[in-house]
PDB file of N, CA and C in Angstrom:
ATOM      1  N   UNK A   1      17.835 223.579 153.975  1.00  0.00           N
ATOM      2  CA  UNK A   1      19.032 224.288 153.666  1.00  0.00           C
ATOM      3  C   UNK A   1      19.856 224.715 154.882  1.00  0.00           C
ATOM      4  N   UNK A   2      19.486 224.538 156.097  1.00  0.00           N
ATOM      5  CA  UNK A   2      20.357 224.630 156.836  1.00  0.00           C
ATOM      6  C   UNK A   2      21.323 224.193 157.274  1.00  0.00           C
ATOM      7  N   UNK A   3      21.731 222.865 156.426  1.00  0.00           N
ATOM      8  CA  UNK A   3      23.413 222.129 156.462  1.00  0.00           C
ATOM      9  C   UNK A   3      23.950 222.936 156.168  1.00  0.00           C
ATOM     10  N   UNK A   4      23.825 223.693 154.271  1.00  0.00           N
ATOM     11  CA  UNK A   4      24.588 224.154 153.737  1.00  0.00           C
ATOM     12  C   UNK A   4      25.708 225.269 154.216  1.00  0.00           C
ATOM     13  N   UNK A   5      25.182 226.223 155.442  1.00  0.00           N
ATOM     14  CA  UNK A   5      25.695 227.192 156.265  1.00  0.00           C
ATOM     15  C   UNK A   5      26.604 226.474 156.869  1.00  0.00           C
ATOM     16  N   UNK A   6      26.263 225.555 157.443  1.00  0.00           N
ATOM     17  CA  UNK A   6      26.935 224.983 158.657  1.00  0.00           C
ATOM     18  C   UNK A   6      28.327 224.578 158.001  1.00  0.00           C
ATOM     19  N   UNK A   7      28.490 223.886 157.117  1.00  0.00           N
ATOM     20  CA  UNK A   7      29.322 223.362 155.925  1.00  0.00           C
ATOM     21  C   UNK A   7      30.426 224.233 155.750  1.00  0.00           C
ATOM     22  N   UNK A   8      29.357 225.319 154.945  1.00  0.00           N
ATOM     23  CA  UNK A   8      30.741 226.496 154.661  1.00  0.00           C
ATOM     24  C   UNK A   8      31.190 226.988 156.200  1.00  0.00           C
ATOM     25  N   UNK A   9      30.666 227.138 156.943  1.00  0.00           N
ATOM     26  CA  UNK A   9      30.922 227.472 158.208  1.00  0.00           C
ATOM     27  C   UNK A   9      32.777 226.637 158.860  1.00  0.00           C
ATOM     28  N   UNK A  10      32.445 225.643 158.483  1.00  0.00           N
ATOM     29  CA  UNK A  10      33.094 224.319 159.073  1.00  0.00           C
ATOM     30  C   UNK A  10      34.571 224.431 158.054  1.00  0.00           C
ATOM     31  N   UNK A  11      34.018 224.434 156.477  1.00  0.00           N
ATOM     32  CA  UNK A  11      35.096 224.777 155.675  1.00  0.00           C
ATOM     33  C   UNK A  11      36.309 225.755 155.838  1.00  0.00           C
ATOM     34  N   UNK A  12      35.563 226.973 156.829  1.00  0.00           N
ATOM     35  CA  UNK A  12      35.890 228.719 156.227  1.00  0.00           C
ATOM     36  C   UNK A  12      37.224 228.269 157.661  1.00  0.00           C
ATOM     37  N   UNK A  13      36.504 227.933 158.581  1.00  0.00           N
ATOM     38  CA  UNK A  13      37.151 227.697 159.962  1.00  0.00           C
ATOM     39  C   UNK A  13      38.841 226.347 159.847  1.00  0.00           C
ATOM     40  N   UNK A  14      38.349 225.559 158.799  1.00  0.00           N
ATOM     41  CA  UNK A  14      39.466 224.600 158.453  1.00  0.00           C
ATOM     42  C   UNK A  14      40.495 225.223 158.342  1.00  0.00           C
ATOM     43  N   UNK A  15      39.943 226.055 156.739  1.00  0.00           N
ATOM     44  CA  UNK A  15      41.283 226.936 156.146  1.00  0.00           C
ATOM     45  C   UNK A  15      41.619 227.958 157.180  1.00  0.00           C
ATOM     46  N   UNK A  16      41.064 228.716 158.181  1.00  0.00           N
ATOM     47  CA  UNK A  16      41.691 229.722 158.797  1.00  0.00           C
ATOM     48  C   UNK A  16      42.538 229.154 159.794  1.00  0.00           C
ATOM     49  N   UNK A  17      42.409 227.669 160.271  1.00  0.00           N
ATOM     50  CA  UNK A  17      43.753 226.476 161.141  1.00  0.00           C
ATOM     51  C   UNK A  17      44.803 226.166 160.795  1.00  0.00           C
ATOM     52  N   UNK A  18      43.761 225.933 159.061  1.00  0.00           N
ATOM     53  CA  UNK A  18      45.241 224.956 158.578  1.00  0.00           C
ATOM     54  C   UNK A  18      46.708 226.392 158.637  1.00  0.00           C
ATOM     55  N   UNK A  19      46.568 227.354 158.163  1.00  0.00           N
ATOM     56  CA  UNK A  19      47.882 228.218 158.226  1.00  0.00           C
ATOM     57  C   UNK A  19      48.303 228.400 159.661  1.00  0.00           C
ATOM     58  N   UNK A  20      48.101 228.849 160.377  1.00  0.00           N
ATOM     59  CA  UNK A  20      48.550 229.306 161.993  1.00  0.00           C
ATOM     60  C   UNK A  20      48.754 227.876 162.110  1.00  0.00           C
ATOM     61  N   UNK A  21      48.238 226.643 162.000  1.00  0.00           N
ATOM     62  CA  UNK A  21      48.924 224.879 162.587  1.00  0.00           C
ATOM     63  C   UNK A  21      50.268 225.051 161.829  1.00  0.00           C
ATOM     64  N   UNK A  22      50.459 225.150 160.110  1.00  0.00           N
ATOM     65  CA  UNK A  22      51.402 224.854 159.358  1.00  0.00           C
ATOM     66  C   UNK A  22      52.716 225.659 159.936  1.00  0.00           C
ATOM     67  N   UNK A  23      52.429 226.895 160.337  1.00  0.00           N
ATOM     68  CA  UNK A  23      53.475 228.300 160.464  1.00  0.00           C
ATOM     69  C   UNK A  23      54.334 227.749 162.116  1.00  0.00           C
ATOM     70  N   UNK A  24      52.894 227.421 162.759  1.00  0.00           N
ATOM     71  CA  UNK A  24      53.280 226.755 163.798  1.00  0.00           C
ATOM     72  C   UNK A  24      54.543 225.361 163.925  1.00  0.00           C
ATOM     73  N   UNK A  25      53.969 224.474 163.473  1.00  0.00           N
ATOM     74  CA  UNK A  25      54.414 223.458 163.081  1.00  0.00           C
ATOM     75  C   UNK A  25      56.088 223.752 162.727  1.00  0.00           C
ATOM     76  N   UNK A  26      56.182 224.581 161.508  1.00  0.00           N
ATOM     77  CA  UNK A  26      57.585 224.783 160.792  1.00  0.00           C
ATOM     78  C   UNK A  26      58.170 225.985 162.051  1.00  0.00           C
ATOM     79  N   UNK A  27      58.075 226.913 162.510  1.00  0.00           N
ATOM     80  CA  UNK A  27      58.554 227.280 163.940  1.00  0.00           C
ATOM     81  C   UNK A  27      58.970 226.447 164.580  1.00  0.00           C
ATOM     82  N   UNK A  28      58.130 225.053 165.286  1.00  0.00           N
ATOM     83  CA  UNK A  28      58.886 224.356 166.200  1.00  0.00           C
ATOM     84  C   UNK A  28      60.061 223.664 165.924  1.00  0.00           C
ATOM     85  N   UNK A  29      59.666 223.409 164.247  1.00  0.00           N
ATOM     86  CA  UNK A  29      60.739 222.194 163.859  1.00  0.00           C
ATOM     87  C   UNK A  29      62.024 223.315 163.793  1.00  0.00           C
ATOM     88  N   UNK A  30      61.926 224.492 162.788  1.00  0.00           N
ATOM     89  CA  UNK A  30      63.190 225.295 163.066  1.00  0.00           C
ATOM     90  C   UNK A  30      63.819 225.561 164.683  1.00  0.00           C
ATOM     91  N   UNK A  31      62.959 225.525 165.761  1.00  0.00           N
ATOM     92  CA  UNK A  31      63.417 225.723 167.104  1.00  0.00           C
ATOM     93  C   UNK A  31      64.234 224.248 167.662  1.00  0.00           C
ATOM     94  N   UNK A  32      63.558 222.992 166.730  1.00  0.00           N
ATOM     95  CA  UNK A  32      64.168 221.845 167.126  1.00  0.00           C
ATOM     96  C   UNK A  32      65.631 221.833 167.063  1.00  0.00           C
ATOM     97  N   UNK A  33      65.993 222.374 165.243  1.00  0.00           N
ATOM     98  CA  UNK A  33      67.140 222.358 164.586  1.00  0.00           C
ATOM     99  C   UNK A  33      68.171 222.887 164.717  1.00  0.00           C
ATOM    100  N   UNK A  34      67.443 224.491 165.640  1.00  0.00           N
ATOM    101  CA  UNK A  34      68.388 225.406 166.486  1.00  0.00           C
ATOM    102  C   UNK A  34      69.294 224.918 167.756  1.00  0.00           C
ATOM    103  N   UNK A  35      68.189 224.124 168.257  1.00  0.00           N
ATOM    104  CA  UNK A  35      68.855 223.891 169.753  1.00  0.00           C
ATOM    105  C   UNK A  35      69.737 222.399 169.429  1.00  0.00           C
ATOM    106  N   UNK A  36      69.469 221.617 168.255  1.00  0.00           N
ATOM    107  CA  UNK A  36      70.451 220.483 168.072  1.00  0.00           C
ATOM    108  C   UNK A  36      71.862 221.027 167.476  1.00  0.00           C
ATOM    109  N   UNK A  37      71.950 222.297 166.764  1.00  0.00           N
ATOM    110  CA  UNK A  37      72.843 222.713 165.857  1.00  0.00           C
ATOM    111  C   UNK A  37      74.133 223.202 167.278  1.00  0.00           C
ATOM    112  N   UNK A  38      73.337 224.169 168.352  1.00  0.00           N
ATOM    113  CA  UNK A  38      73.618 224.683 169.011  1.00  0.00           C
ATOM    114  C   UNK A  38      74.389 223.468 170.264  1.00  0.00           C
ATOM    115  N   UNK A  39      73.738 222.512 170.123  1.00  0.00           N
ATOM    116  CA  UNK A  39      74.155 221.669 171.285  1.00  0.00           C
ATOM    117  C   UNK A  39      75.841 221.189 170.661  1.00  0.00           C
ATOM    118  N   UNK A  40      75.542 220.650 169.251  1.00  0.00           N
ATOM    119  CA  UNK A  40      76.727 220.201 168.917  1.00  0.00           C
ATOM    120  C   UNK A  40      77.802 220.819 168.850  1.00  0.00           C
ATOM    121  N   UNK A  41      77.536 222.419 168.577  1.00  0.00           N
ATOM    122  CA  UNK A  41      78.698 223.193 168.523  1.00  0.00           C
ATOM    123  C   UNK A  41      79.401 223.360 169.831  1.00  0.00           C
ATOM    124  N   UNK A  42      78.756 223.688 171.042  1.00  0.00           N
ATOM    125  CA  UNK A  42      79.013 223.390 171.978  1.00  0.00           C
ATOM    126  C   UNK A  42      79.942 222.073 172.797  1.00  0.00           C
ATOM    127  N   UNK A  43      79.397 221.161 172.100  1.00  0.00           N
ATOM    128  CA  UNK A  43      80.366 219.876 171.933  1.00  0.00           C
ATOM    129  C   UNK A  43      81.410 219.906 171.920  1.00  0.00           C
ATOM    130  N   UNK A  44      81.364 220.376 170.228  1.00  0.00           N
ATOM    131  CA  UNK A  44      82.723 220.660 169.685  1.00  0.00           C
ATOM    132  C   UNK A  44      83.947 221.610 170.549  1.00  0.00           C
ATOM    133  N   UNK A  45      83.141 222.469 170.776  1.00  0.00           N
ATOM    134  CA  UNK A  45      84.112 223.886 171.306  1.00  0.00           C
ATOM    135  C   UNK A  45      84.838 223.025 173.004  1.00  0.00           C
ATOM    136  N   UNK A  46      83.946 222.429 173.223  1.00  0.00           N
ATOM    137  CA  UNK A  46      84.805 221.314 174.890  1.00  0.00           C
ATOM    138  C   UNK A  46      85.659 220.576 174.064  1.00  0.00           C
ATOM    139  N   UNK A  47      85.681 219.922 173.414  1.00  0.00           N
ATOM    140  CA  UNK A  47      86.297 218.849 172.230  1.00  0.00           C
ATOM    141  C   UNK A  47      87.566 219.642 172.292  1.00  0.00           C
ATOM    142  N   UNK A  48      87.719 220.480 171.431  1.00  0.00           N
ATOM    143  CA  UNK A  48      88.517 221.872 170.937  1.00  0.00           C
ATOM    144  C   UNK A  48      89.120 221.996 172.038  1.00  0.00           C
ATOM    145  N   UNK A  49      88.797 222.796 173.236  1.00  0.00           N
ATOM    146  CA  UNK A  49      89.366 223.038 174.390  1.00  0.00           C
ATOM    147  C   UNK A  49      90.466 222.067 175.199  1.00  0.00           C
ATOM    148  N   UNK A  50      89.621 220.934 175.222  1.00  0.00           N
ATOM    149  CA  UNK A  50      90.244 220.162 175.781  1.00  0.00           C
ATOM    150  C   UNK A  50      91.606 219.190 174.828  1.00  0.00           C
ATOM    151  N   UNK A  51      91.372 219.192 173.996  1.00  0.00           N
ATOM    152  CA  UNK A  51      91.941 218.991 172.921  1.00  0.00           C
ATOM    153  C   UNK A  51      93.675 220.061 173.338  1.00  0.00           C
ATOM    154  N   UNK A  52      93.254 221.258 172.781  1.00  0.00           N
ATOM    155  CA  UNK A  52      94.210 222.662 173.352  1.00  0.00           C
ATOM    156  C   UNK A  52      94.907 222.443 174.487  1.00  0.00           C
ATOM    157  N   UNK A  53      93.876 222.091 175.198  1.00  0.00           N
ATOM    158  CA  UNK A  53      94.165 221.989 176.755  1.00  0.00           C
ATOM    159  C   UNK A  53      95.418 220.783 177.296  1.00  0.00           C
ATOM    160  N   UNK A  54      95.358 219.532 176.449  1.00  0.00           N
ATOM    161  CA  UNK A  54      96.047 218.575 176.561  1.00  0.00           C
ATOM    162  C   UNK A  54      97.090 218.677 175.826  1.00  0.00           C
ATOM    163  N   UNK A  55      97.022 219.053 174.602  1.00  0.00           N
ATOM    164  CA  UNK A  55      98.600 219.735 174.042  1.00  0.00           C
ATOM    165  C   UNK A  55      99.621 220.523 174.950  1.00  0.00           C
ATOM    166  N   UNK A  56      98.861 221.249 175.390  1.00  0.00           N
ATOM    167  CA  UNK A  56      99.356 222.426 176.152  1.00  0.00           C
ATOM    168  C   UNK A  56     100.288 221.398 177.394  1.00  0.00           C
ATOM    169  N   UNK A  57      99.880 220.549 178.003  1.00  0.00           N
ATOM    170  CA  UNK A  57     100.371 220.207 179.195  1.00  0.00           C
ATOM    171  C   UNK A  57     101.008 219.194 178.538  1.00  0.00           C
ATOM    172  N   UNK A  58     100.594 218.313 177.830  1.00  0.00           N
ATOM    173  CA  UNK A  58     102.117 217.341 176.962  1.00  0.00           C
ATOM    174  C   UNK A  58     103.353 218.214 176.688  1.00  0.00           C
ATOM    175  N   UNK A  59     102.951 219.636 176.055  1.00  0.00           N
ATOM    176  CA  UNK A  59     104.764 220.440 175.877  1.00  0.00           C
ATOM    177  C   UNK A  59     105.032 220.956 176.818  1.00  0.00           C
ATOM    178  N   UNK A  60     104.182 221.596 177.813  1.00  0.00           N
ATOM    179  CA  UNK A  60     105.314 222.091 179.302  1.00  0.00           C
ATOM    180  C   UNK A  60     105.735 220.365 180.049  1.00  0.00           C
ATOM    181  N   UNK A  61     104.907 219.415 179.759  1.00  0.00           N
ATOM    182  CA  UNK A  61     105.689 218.265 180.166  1.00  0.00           C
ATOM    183  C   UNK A  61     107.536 217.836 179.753  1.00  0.00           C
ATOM    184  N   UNK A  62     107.144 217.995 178.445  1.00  0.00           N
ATOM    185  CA  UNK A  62     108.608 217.670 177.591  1.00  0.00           C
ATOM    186  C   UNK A  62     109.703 218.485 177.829  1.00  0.00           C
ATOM    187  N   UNK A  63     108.724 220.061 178.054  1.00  0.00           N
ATOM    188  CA  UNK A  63     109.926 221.146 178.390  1.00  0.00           C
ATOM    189  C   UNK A  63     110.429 221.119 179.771  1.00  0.00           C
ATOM    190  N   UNK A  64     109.624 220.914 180.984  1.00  0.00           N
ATOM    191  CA  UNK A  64     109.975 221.326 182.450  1.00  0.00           C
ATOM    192  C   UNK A  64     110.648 219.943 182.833  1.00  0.00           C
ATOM    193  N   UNK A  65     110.174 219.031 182.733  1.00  0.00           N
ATOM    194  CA  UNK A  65     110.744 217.803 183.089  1.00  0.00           C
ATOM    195  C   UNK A  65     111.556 217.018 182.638  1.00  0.00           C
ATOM    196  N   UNK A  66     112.643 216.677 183.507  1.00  0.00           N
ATOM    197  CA  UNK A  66     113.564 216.632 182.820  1.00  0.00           C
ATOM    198  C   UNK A  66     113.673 214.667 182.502  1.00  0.00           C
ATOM    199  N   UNK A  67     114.561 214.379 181.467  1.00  0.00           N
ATOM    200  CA  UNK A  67     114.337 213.278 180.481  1.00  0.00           C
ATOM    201  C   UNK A  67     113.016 213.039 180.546  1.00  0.00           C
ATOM    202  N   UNK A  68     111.701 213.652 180.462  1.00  0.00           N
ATOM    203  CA  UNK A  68     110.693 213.186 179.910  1.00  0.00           C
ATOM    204  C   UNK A  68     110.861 212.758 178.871  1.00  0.00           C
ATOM    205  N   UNK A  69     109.773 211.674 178.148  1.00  0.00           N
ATOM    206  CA  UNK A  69     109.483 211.357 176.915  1.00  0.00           C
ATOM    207  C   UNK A  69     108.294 211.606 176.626  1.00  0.00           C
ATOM    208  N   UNK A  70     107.800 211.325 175.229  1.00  0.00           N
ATOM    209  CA  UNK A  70     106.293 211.938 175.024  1.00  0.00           C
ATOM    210  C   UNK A  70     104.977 210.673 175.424  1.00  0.00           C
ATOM    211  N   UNK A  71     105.893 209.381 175.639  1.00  0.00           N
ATOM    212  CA  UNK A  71     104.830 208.842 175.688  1.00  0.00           C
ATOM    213  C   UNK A  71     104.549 208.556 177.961  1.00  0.00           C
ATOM    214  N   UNK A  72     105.312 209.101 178.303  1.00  0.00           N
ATOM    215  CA  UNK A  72     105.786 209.432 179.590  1.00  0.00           C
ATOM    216  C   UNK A  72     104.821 210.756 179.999  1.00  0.00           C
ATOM    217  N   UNK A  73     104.911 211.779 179.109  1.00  0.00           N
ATOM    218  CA  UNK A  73     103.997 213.230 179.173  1.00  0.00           C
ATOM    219  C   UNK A  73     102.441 212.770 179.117  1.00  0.00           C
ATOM    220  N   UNK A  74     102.305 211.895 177.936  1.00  0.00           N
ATOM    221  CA  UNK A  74     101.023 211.624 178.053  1.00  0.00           C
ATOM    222  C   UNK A  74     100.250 210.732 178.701  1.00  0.00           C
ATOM    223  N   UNK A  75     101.067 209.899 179.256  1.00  0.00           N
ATOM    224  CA  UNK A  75     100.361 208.984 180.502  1.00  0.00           C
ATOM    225  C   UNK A  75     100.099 209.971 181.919  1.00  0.00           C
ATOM    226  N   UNK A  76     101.279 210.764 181.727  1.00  0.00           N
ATOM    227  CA  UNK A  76     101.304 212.166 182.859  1.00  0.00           C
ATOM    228  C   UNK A  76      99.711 212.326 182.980  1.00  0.00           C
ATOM    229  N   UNK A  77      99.964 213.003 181.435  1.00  0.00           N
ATOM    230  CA  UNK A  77      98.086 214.018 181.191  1.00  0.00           C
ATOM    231  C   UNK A  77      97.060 212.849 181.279  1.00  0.00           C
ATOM    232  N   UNK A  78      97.035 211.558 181.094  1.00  0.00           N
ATOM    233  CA  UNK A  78      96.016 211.018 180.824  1.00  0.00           C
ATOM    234  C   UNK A  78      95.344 210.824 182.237  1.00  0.00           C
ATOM    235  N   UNK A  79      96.699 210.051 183.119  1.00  0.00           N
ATOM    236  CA  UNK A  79      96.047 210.192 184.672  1.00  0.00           C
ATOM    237  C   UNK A  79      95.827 211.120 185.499  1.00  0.00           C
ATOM    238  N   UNK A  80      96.086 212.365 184.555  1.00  0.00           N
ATOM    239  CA  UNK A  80      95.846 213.896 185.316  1.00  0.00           C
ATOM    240  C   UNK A  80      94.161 214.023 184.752  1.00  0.00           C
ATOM    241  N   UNK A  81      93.752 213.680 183.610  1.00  0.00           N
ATOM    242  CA  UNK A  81      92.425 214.093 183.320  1.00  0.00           C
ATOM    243  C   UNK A  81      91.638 213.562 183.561  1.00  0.00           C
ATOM    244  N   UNK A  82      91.901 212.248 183.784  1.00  0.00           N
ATOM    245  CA  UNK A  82      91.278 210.741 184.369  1.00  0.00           C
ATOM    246  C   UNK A  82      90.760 211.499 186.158  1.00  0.00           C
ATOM    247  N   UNK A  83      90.418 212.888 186.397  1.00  0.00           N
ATOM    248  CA  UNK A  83      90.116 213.116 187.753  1.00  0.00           C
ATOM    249  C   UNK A  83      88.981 212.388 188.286  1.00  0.00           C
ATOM    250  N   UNK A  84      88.789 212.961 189.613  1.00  0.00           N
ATOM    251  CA  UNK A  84      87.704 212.407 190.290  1.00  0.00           C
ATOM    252  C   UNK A  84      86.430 212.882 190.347  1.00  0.00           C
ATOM    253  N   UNK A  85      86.853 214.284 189.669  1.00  0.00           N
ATOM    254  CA  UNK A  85      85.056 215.425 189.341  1.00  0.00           C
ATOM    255  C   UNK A  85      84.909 214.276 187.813  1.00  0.00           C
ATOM    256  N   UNK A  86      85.627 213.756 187.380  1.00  0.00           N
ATOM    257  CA  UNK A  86      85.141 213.379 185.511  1.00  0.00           C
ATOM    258  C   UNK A  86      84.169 212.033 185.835  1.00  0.00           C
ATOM    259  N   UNK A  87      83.019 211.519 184.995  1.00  0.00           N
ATOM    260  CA  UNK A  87      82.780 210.199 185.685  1.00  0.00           C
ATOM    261  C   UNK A  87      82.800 209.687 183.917  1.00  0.00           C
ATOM    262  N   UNK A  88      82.656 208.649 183.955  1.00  0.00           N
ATOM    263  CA  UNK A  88      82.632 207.651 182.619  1.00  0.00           C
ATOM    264  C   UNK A  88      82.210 207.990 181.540  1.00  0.00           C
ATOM    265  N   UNK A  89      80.794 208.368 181.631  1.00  0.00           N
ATOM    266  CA  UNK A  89      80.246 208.842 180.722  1.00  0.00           C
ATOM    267  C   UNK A  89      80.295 210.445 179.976  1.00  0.00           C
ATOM    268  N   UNK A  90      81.125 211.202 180.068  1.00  0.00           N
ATOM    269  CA  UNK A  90      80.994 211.934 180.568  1.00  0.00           C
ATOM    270  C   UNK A  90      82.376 212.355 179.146  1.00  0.00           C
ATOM    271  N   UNK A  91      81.602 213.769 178.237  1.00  0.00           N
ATOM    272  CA  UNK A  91      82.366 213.614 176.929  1.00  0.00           C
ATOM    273  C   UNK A  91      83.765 214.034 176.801  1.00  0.00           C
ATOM    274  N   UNK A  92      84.221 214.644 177.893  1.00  0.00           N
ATOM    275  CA  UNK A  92      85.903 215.320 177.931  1.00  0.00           C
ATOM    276  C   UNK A  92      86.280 214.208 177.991  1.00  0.00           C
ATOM    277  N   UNK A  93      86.127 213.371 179.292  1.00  0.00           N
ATOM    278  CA  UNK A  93      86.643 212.328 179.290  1.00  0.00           C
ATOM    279  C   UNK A  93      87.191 211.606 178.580  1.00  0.00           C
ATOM    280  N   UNK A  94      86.048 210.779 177.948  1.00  0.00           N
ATOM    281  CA  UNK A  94      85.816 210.242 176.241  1.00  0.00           C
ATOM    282  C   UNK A  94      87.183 210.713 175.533  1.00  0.00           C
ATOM    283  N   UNK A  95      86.827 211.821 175.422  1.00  0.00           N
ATOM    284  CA  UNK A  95      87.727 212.269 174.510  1.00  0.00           C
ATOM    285  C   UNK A  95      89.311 212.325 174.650  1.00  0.00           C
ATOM    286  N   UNK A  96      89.636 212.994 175.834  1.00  0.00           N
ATOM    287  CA  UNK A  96      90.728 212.756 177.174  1.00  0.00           C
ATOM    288  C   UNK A  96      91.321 211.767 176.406  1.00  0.00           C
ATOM    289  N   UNK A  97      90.299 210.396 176.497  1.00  0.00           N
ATOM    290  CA  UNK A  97      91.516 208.935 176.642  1.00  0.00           C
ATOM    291  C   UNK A  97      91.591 208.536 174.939  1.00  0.00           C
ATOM    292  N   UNK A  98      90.594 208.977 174.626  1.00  0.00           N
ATOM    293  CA  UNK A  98      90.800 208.528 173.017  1.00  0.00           C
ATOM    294  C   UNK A  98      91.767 209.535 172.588  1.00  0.00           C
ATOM    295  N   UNK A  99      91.545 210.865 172.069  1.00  0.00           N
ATOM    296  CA  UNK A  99      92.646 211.717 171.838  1.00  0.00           C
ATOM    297  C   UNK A  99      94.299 211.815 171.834  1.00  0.00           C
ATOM    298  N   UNK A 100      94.640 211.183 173.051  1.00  0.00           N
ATOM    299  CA  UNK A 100      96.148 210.995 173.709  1.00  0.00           C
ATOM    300  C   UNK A 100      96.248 209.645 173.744  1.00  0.00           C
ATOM    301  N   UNK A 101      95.785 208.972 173.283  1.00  0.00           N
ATOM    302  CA  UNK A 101      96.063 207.184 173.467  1.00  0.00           C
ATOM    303  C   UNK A 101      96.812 206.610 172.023  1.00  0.00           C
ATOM    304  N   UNK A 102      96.471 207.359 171.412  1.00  0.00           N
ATOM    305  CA  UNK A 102      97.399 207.081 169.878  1.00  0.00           C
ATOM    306  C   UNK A 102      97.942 208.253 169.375  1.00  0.00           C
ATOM    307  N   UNK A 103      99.474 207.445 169.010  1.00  0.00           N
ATOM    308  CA  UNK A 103     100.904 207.623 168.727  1.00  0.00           C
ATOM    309  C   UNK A 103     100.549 208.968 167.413  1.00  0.00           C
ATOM    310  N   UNK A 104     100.364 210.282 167.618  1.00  0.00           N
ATOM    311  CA  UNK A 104     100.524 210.961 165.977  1.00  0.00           C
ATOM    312  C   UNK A 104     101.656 211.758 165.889  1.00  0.00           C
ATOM    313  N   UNK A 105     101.958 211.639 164.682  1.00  0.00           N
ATOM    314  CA  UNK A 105     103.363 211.961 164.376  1.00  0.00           C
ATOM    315  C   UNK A 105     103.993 213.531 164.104  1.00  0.00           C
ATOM    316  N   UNK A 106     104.711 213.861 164.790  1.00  0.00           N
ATOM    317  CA  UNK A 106     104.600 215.594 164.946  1.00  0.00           C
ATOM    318  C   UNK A 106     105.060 216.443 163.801  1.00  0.00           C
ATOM    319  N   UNK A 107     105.629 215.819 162.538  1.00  0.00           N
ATOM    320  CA  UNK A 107     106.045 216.609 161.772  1.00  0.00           C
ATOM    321  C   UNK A 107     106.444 215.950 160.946  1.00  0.00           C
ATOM    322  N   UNK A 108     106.443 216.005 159.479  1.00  0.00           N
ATOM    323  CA  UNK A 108     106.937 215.124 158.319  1.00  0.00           C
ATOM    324  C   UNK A 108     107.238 216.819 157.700  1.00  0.00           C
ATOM    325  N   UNK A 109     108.729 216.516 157.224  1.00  0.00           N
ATOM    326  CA  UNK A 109     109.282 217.600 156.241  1.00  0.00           C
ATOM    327  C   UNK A 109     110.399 217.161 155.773  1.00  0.00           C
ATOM    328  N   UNK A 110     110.367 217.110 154.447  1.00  0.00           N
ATOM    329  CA  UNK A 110     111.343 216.638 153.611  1.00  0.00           C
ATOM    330  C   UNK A 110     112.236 217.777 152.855  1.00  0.00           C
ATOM    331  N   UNK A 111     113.372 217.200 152.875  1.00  0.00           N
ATOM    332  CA  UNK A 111     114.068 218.540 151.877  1.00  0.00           C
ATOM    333  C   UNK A 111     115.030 218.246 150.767  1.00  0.00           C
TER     334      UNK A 111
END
């Protein structure tokens, strides 16, 4: 009869893992989900900024300079953001040339 101890022994010790592994386990994955949720927003908010940021210098373009055009303003901004701190990969960038590279239309109002 001395398996039988050992057994429950072995059993009692399973179940007291399996919870602290499981609790464990679902902690990390919520810590995974945090820091991916967190990264993207972050993303976004440079996205956003820069986004802001390039509007902003297309209308003091149109306003300060004189016969500017808009597609004149934005070649302005594009080879202004196109710097030498930015390198290729690199997501303002990205965004920089995609963002301002196509024509959107500033206002539709009918009356």
């Amino acid at each position: 009869m001395p398996r039988r101890p050992s057994v429950k022994i072995a059993a009692v010790s399973r179940d007291k893992l399996f919870w602290p592994a499981l609790v464990t386990v679902i902690a990390l994955q919520l810590l995974a989900f945090w820091m991916l949720c967190s990264d993207q927003v972050r993303k976004a908010e440079v996205r956003n900024a820069t986004r802001h940021v390039q509007q902003v210098a297309v209308a003091d373009c149109l306003r300060y300079i004189p016969q500017a055009t808009l597609s004149s303003c934005i070649q302005r901004v594009d080879q202004n953001s196109s710097a030498p701190g930015a390198t290729a990969g690199d997501d303002a960038a990205v965004v920089n040339r995609a963002g301002m590279s196509s024509p959107v239309p500033v206002n539709f109002s009918y009356r």
